[in-house]
C-alpha atoms as a PDB file:
ATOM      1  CA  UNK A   1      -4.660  17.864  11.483  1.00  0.00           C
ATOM      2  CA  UNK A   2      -2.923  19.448   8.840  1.00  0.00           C
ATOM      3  CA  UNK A   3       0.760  18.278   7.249  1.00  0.00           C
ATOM      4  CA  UNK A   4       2.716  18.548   3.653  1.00  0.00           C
ATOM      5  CA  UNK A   5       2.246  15.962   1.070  1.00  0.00           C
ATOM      6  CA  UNK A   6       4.586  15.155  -2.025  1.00  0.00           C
ATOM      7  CA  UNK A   7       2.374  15.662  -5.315  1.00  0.00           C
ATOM      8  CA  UNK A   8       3.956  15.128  -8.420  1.00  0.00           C
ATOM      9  CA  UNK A   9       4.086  17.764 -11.916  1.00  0.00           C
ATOM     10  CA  UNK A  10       5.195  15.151 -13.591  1.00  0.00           C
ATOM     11  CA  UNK A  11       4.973  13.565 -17.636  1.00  0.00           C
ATOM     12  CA  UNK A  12       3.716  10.403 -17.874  1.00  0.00           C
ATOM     13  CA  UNK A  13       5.971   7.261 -18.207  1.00  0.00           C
ATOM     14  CA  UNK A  14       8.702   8.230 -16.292  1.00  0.00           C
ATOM     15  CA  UNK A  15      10.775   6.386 -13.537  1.00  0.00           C
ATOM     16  CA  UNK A  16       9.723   7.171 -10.237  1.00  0.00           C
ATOM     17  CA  UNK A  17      11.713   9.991  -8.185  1.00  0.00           C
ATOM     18  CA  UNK A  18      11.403   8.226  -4.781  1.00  0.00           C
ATOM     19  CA  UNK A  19      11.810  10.935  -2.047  1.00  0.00           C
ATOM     20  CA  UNK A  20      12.368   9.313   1.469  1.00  0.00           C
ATOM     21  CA  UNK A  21      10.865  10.717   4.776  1.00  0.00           C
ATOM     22  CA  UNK A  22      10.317  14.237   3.764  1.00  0.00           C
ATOM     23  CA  UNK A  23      13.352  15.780   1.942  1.00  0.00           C
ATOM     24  CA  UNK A  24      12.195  18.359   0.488  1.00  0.00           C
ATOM     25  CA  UNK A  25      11.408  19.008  -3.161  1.00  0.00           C
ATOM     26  CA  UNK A  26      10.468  22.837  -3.475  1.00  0.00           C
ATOM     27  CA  UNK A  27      11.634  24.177  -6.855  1.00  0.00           C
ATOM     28  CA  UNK A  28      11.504  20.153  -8.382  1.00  0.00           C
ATOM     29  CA  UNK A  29      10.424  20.028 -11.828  1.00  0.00           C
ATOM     30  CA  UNK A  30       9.360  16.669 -10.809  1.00  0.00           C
ATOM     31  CA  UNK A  31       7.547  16.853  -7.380  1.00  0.00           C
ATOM     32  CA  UNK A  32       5.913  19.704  -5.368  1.00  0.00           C
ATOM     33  CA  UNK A  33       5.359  19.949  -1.533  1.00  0.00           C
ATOM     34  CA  UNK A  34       2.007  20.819  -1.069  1.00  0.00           C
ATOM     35  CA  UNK A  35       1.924  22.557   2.536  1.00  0.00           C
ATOM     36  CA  UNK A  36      -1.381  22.525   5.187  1.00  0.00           C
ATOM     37  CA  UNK A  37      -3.234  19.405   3.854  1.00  0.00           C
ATOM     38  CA  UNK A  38      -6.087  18.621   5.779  1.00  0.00           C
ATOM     39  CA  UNK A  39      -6.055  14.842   6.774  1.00  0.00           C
ATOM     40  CA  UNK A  40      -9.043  13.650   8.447  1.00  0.00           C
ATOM     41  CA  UNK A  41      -9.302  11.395  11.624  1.00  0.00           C
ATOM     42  CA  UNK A  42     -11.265   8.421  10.526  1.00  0.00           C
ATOM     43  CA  UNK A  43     -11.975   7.144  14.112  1.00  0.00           C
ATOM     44  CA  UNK A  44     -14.253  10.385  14.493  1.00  0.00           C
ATOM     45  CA  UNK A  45     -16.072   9.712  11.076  1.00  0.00           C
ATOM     46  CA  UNK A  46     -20.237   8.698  12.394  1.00  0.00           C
ATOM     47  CA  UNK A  47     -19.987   6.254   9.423  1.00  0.00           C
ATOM     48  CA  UNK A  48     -16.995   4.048   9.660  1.00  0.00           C
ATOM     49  CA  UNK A  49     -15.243   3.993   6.471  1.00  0.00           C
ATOM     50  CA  UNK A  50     -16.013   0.408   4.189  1.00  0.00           C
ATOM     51  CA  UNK A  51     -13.752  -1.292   1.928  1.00  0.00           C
ATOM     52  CA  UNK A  52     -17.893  -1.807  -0.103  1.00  0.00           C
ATOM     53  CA  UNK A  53     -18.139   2.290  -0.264  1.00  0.00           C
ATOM     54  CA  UNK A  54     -14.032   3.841   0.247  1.00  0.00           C
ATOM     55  CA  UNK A  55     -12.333   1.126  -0.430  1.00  0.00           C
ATOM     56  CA  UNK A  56     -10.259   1.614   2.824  1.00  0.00           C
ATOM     57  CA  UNK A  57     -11.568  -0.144   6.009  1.00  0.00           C
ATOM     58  CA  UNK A  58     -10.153  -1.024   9.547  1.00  0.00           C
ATOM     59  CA  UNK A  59     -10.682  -4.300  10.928  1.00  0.00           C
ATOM     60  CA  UNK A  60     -10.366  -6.193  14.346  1.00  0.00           C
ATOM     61  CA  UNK A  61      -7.156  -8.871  13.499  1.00  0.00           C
ATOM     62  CA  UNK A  62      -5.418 -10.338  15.923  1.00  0.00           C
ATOM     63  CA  UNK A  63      -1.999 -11.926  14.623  1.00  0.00           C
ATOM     64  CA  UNK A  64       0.102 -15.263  16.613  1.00  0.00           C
ATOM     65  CA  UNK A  65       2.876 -13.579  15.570  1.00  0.00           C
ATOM     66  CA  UNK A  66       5.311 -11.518  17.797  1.00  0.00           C
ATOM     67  CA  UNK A  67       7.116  -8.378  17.001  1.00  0.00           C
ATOM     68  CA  UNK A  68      10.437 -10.422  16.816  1.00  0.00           C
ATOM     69  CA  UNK A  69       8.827 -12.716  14.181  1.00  0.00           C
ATOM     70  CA  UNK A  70       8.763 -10.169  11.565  1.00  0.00           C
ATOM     71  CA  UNK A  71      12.720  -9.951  11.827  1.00  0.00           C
ATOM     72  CA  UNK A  72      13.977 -13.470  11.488  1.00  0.00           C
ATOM     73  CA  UNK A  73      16.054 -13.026   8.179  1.00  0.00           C
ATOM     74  CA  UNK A  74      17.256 -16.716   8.565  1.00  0.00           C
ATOM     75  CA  UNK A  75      13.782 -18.187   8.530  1.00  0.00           C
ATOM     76  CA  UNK A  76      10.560 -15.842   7.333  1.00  0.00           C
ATOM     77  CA  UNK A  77       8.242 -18.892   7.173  1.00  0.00           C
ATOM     78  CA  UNK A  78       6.051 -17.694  10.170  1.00  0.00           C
ATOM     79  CA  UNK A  79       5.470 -14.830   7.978  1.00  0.00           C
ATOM     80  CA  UNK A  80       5.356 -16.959   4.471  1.00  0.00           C
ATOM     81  CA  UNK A  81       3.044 -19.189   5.856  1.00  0.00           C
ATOM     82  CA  UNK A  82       1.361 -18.727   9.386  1.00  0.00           C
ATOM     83  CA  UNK A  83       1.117 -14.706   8.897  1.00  0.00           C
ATOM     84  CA  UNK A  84      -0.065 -14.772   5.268  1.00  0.00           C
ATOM     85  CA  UNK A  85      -2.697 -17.512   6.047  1.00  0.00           C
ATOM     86  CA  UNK A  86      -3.969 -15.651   9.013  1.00  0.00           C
ATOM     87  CA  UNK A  87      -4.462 -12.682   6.687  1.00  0.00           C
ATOM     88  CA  UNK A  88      -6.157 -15.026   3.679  1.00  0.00           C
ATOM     89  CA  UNK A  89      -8.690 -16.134   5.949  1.00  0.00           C
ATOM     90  CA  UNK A  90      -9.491 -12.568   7.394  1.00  0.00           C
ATOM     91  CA  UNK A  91      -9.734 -11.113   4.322  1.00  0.00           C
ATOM     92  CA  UNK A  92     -11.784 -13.318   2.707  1.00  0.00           C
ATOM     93  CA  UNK A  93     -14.277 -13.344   6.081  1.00  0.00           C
ATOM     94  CA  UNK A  94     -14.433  -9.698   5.857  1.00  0.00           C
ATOM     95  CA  UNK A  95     -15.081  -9.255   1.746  1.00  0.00           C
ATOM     96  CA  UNK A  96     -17.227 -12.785   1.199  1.00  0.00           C
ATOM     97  CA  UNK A  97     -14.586 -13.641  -1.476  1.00  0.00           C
ATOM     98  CA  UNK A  98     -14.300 -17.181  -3.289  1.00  0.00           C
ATOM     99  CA  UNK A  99     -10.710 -17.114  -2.495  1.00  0.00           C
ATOM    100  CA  UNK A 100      -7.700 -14.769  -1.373  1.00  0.00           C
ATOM    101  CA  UNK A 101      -4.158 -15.110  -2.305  1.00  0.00           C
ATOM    102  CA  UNK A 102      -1.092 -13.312  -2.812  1.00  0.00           C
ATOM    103  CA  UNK A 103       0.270 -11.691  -5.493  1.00  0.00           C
ATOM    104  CA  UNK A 104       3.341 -13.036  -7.499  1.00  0.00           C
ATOM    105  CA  UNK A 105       6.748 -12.223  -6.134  1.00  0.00           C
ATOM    106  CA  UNK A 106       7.673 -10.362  -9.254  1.00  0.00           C
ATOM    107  CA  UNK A 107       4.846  -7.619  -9.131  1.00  0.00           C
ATOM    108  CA  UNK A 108       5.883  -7.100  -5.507  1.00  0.00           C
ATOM    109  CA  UNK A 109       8.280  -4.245  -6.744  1.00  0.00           C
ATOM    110  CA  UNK A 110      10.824  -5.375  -3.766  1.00  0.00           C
ATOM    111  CA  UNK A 111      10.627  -8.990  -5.388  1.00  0.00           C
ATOM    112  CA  UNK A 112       8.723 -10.163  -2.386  1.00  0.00           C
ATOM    113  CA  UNK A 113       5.372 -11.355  -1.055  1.00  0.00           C
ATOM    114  CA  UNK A 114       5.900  -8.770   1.730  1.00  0.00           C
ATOM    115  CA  UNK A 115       7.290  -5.694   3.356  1.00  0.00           C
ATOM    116  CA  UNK A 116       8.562  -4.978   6.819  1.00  0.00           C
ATOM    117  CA  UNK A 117       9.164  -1.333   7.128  1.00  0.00           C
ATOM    118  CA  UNK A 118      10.917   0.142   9.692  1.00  0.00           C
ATOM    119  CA  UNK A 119      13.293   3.439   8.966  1.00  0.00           C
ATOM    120  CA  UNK A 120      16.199   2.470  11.661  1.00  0.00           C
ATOM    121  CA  UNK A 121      16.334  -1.647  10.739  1.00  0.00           C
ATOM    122  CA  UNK A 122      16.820  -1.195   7.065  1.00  0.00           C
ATOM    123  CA  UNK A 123      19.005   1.733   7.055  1.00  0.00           C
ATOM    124  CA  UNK A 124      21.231   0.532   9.559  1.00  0.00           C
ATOM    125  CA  UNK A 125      21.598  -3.137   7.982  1.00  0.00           C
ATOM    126  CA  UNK A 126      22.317  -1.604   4.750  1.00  0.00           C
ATOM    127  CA  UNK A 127      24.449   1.186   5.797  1.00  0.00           C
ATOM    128  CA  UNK A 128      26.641  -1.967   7.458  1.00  0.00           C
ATOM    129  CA  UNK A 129      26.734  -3.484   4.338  1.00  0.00           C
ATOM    130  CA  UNK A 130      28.140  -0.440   2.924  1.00  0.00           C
ATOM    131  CA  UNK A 131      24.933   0.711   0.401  1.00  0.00           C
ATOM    132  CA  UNK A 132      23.592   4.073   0.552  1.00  0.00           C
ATOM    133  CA  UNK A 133      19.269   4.844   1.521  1.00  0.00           C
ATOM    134  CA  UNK A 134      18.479   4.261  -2.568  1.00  0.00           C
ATOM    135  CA  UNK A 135      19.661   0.635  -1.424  1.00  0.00           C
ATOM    136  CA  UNK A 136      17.244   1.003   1.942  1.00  0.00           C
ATOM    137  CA  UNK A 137      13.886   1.850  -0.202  1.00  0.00           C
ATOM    138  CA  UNK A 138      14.146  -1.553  -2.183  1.00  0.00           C
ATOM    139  CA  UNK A 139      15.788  -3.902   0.097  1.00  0.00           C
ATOM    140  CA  UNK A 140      13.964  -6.923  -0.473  1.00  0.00           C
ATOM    141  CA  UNK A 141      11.992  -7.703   2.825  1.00  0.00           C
ATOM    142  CA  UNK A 142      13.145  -4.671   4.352  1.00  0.00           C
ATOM    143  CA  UNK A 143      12.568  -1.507   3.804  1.00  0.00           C
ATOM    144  CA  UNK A 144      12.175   2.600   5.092  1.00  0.00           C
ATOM    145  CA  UNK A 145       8.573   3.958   5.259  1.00  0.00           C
ATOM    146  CA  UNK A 146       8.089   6.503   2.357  1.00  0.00           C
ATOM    147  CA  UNK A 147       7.389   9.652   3.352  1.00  0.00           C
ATOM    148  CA  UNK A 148       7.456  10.824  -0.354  1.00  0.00           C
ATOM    149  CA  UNK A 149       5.617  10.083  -2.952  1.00  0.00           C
ATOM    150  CA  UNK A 150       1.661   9.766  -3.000  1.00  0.00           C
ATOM    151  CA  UNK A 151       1.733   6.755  -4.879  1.00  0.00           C
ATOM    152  CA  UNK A 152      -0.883   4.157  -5.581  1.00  0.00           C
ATOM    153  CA  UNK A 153       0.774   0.086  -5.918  1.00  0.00           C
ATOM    154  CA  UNK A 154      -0.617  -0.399  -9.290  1.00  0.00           C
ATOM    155  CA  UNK A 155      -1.740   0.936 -12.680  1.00  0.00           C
ATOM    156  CA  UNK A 156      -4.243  -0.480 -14.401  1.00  0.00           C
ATOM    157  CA  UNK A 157      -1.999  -2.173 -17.061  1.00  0.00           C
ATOM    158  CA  UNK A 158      -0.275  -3.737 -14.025  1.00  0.00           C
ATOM    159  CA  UNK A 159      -3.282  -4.801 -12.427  1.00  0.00           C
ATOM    160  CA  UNK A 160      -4.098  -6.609 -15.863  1.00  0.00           C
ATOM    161  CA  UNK A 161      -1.026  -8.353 -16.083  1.00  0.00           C
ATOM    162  CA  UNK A 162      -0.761  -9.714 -12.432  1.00  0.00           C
ATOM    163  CA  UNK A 163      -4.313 -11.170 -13.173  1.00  0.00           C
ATOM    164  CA  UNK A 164      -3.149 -12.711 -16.122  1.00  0.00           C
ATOM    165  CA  UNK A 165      -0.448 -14.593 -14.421  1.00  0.00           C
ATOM    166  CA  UNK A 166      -3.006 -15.708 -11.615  1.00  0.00           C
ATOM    167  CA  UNK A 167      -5.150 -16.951 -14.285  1.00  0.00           C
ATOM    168  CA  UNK A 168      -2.854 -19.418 -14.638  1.00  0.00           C
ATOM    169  CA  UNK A 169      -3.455 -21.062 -11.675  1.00  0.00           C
ATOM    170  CA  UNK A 170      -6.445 -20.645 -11.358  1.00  0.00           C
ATOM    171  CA  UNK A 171      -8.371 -20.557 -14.453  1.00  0.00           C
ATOM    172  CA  UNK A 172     -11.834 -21.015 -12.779  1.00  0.00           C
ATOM    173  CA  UNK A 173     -11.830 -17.955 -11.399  1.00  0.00           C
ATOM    174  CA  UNK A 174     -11.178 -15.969 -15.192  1.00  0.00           C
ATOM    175  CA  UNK A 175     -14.587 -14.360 -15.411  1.00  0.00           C
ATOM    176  CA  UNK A 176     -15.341 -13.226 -12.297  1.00  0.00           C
ATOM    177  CA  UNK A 177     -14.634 -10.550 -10.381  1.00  0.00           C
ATOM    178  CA  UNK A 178     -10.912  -9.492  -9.042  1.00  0.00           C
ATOM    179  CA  UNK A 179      -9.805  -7.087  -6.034  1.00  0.00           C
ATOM    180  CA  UNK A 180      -6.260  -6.028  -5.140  1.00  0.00           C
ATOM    181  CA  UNK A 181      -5.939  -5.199  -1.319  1.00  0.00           C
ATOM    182  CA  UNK A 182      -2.912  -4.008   0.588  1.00  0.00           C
ATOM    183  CA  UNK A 183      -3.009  -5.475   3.612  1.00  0.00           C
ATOM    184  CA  UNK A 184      -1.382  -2.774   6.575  1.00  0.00           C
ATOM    185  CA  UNK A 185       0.037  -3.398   9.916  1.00  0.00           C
ATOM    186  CA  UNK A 186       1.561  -1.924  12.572  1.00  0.00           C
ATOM    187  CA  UNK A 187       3.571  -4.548  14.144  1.00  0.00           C
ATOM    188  CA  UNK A 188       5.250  -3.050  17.328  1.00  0.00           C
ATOM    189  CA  UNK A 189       3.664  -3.828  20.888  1.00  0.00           C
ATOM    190  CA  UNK A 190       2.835   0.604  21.071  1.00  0.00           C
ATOM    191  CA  UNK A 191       0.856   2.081  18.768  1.00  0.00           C
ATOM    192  CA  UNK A 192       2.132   4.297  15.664  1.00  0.00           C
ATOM    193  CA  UNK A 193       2.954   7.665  16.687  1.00  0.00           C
ATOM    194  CA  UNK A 194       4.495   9.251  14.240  1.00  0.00           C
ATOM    195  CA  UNK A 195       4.762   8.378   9.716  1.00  0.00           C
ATOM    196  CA  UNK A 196       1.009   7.185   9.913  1.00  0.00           C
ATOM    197  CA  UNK A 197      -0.387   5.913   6.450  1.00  0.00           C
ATOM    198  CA  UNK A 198      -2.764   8.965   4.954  1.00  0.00           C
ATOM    199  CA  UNK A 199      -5.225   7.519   2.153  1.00  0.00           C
ATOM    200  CA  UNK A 200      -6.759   9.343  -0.498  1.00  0.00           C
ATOM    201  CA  UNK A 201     -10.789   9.222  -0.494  1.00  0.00           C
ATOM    202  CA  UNK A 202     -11.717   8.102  -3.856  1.00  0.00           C
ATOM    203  CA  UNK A 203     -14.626  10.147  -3.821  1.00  0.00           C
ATOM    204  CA  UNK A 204     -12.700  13.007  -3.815  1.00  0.00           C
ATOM    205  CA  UNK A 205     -10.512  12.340  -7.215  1.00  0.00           C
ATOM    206  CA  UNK A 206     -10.816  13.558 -10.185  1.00  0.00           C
ATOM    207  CA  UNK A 207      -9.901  10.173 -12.124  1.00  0.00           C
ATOM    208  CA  UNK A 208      -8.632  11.280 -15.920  1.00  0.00           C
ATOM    209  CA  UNK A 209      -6.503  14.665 -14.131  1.00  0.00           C
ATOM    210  CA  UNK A 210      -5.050  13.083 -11.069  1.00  0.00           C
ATOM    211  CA  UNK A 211      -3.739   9.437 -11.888  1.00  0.00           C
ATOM    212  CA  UNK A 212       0.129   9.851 -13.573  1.00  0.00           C
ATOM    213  CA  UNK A 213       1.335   6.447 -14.799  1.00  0.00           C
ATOM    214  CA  UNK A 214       5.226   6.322 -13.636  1.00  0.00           C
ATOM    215  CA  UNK A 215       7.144   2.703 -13.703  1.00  0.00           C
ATOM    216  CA  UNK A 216       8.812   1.482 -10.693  1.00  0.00           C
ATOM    217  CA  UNK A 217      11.899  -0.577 -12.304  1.00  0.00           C
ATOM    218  CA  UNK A 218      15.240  -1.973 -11.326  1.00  0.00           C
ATOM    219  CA  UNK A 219      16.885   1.587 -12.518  1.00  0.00           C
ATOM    220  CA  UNK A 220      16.074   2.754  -9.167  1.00  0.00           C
ATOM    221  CA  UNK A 221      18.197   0.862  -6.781  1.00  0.00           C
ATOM    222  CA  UNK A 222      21.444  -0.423  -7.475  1.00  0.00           C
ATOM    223  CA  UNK A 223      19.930  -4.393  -5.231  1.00  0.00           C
ATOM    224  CA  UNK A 224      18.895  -6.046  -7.852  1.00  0.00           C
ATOM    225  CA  UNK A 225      15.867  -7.035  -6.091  1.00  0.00           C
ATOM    226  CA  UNK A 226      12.732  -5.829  -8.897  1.00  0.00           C
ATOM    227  CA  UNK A 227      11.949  -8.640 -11.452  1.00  0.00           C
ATOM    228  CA  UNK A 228       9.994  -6.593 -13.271  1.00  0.00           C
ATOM    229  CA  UNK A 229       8.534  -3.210 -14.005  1.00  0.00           C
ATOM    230  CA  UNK A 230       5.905  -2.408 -12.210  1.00  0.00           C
ATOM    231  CA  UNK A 231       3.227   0.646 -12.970  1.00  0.00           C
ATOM    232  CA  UNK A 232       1.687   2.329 -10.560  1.00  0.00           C
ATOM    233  CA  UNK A 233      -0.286   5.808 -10.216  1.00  0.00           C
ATOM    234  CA  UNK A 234       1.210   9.030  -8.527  1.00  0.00           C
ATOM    235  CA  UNK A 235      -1.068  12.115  -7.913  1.00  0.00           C
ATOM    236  CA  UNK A 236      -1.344  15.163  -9.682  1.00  0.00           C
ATOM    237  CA  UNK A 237      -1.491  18.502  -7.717  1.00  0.00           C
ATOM    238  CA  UNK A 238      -3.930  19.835 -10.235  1.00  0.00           C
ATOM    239  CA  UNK A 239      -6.769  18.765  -7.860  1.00  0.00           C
ATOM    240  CA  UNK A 240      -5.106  19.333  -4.517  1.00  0.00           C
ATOM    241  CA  UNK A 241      -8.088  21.451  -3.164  1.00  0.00           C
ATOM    242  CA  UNK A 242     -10.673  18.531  -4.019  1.00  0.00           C
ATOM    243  CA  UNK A 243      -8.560  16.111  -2.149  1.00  0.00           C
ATOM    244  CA  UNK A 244      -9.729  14.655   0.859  1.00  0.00           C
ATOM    245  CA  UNK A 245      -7.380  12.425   2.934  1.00  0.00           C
ATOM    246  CA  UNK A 246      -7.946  10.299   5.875  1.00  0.00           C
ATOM    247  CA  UNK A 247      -5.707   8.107   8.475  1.00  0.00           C
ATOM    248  CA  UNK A 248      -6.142   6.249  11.728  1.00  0.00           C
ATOM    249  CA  UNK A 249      -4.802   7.665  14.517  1.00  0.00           C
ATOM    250  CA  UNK A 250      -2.745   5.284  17.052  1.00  0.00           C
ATOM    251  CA  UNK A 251      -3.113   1.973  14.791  1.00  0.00           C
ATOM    252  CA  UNK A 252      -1.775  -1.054  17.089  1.00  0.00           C
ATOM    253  CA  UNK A 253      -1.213  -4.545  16.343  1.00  0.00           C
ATOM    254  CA  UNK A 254      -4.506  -6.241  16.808  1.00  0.00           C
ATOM    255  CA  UNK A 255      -5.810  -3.910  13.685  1.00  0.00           C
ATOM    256  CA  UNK A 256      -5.511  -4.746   9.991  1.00  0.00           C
ATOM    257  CA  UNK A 257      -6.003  -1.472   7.515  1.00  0.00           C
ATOM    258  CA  UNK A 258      -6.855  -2.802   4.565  1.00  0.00           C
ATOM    259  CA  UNK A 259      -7.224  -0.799   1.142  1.00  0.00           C
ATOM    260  CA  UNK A 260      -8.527  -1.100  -2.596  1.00  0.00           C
ATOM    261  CA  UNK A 261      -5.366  -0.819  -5.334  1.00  0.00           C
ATOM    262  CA  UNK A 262      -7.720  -2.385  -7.961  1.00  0.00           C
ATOM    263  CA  UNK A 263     -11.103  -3.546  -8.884  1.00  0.00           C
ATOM    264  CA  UNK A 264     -12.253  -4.746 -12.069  1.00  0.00           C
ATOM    265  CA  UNK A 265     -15.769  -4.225 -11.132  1.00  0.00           C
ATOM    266  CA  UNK A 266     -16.034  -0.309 -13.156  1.00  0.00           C
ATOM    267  CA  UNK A 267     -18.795   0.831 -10.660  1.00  0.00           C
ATOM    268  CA  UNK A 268     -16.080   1.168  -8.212  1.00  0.00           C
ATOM    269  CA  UNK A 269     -13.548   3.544  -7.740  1.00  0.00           C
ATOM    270  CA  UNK A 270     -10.645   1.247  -8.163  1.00  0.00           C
ATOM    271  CA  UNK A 271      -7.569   2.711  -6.367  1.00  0.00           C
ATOM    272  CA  UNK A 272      -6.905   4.160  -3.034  1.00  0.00           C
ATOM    273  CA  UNK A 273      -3.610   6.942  -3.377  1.00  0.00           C
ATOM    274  CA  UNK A 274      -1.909   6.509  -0.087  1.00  0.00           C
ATOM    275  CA  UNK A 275       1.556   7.865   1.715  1.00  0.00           C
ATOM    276  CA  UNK A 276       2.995   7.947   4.696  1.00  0.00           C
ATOM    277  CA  UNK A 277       3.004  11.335   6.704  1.00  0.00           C
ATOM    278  CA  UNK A 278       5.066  13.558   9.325  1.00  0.00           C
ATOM    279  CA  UNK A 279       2.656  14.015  12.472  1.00  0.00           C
ATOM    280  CA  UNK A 280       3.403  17.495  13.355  1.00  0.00           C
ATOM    281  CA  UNK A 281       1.998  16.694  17.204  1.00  0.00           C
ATOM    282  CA  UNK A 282       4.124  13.110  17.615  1.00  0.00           C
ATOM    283  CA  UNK A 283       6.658  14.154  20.376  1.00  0.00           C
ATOM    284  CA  UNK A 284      10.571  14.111  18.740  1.00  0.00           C
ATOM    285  CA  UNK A 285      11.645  11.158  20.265  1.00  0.00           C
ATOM    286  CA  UNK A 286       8.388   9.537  18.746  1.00  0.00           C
ATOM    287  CA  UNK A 287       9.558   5.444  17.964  1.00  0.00           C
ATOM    288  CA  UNK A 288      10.130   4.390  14.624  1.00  0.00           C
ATOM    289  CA  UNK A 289       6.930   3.047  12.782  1.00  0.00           C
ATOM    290  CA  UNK A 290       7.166  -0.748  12.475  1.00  0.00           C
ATOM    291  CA  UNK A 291       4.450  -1.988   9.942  1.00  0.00           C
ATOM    292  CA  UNK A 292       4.277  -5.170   7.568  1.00  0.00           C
ATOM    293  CA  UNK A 293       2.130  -4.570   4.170  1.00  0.00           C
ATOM    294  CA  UNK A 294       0.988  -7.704   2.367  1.00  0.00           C
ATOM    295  CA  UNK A 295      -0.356  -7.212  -1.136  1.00  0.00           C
ATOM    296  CA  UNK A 296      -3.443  -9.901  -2.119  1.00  0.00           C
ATOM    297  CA  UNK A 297      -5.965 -10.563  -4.445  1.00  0.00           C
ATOM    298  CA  UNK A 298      -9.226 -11.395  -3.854  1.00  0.00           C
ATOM    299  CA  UNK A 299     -11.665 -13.743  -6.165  1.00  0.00           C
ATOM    300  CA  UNK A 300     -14.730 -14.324  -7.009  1.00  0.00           C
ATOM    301  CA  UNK A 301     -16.175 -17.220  -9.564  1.00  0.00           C
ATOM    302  CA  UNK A 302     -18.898 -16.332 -12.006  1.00  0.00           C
ATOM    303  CA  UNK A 303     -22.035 -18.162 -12.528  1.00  0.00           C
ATOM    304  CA  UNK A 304     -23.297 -20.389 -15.075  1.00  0.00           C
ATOM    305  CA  UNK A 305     -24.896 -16.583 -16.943  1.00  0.00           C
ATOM    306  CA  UNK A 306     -21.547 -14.815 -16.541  1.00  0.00           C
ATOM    307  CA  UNK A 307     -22.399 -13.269 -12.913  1.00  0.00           C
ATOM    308  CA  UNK A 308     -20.116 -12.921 -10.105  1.00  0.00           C
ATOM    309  CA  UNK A 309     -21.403 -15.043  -7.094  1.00  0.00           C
ATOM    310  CA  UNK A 310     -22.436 -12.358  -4.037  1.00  0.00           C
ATOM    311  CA  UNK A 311     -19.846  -9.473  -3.886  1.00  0.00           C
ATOM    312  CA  UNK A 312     -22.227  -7.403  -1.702  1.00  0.00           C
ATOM    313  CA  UNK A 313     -19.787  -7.013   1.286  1.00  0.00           C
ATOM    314  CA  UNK A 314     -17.220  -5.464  -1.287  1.00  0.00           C
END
């Protein structure tokens, strides 16, 4: 199929421009719409995709949770607890890992372990509590899916400074190996129809001309819900006809999409550019996209000579 994509012509070290669901940017200094982008239906692909070779992989993952679980704002522990365990234990099943965890609250960006996205939810609980959609792209649990900016969730700098404060727990783990992973999933009981998740084939990027560091800070929103700056990557266009982007068509709730967003291990690509999309075929009255992304980090412990104990499934 073929859709627009938000690239960015952007400087360095800038805040980022957020641009929700598809406003368009034509004429932006800062952004460009880049028109008939070719993404790729993964399903069809005769070699499924690997988190060991693409750093993006699907994965059979049945939750206990029900859709109504992801929405109790009095009480999020079945997410907190039961959800985020559930998604531990796949994760490290499906990459051999020493141990998975989540990343600090603070390096969240939204200040929290988690995001719930769902375009209708957050804009009409913040428009009741009289904030504006800069308020519903950084509401804390609860947010809009971002149909803007190709973005990855962290820079390297970032990466480095998340594993520093890990460290601190757990030292024993300071000279192995480390993997971010977002953690993707479409939480309705239908499948998503309509502002899929598109990801970026590393492969296909040119790594010194397409990453654009850009800081996510509290100068975006007027919640003050960011405890820190975060860094992350955008996309240059200068590439755009190298690019080669790929989704999963119809994602439903029993399937996790999980993707790289760092590796320390060099002979790896390390990040995986992603964005949410307009379908051009979903029908008008397509649902809203309900998803939950949970950022982790996976471990490894080194060996008595320095080595990393078997990676080989990542």
């Amino acid at each position: 199929m073929k859709t627009s994509l938000t690239y960015d012509v952007i400087q360095p070290n800038i805040p980022i421009p957020i641009v929700p669901f598809g406003r368009t940017v034509k004429g932006s200094e800062k952004k460009m719409v880049m028109d008939n982008i070719v993404i790729q239906n993964a399903r069809e692909f005769k070699v499924p995709l690997s988190l060991m070779e693409e750093g993006i992989q699907v994965v059979h993952a049945p939750t206990k949770l029900k859709n109504k679980d992801f929405y109790n704002e009095k009480d999020d522990s079945l997410i907190t607890s039961v959800y985020i365990d559930e998604l531990c234990s796949i994760v490290k099943n499906v990459v051999g890992a020493s141990m998975v965890t989540i990343l600090p609250e603070d390096h969240f960006g939204n200040g929290s372990v988690y995001t719930v996205r769902n375009l209708k939810a957050a804009y009409t609980k913040i428009k009741q509590n009289g904030g504006g959609m800069k308020d519903a792209l950084f509401n804390g649990n609860l947010s809009v899916p971002l149909r803007g900016a190709i973005h990855t969730d962290y820079a390297e700098e970032s990466a480095i400074d998340i594993m520093n404060t890990i460290y601190e727990s757990y030292p024993q783990f300071k000279n192995g190996r480390y993997v971010l992973l977002n953690a993707w999933r479409n939480i309705a009981d239908i499948p998503v129809v309509d502002d899929n998740l598109c990801m970026l084939k590393p492969s296909s990027m040119v790594k010194e001309e397409d990453c654009i560091t850009v800081a996510l800070t509290s100068d975006n929103t007027s919640v003050n819900h960011i405890a820190k700056s975060v860094l992350q990557y955008h996309l240059s266009h200068t590439n755009v006809h190298k690019h080669e982007w790929v989704y999963y068509p119809n994602l439903v709730k029993n399937e996790l999409l999980l993707f790289r967003q760092w590796d320390s291990d060099n002979l790896k690509e390390p990040v995986v550019f992603h964005s949410a999309f307009h379908d051009a075929n979903a029908p008008k009255n397509a649902p809203y996209r309900e998803s939950i992304e949970v950022r982790l980090v996976c471990l490894w412990e080194a060996d008595v000579n320095g080595e990393n104990h078997d990676t080989s499934k990542l």
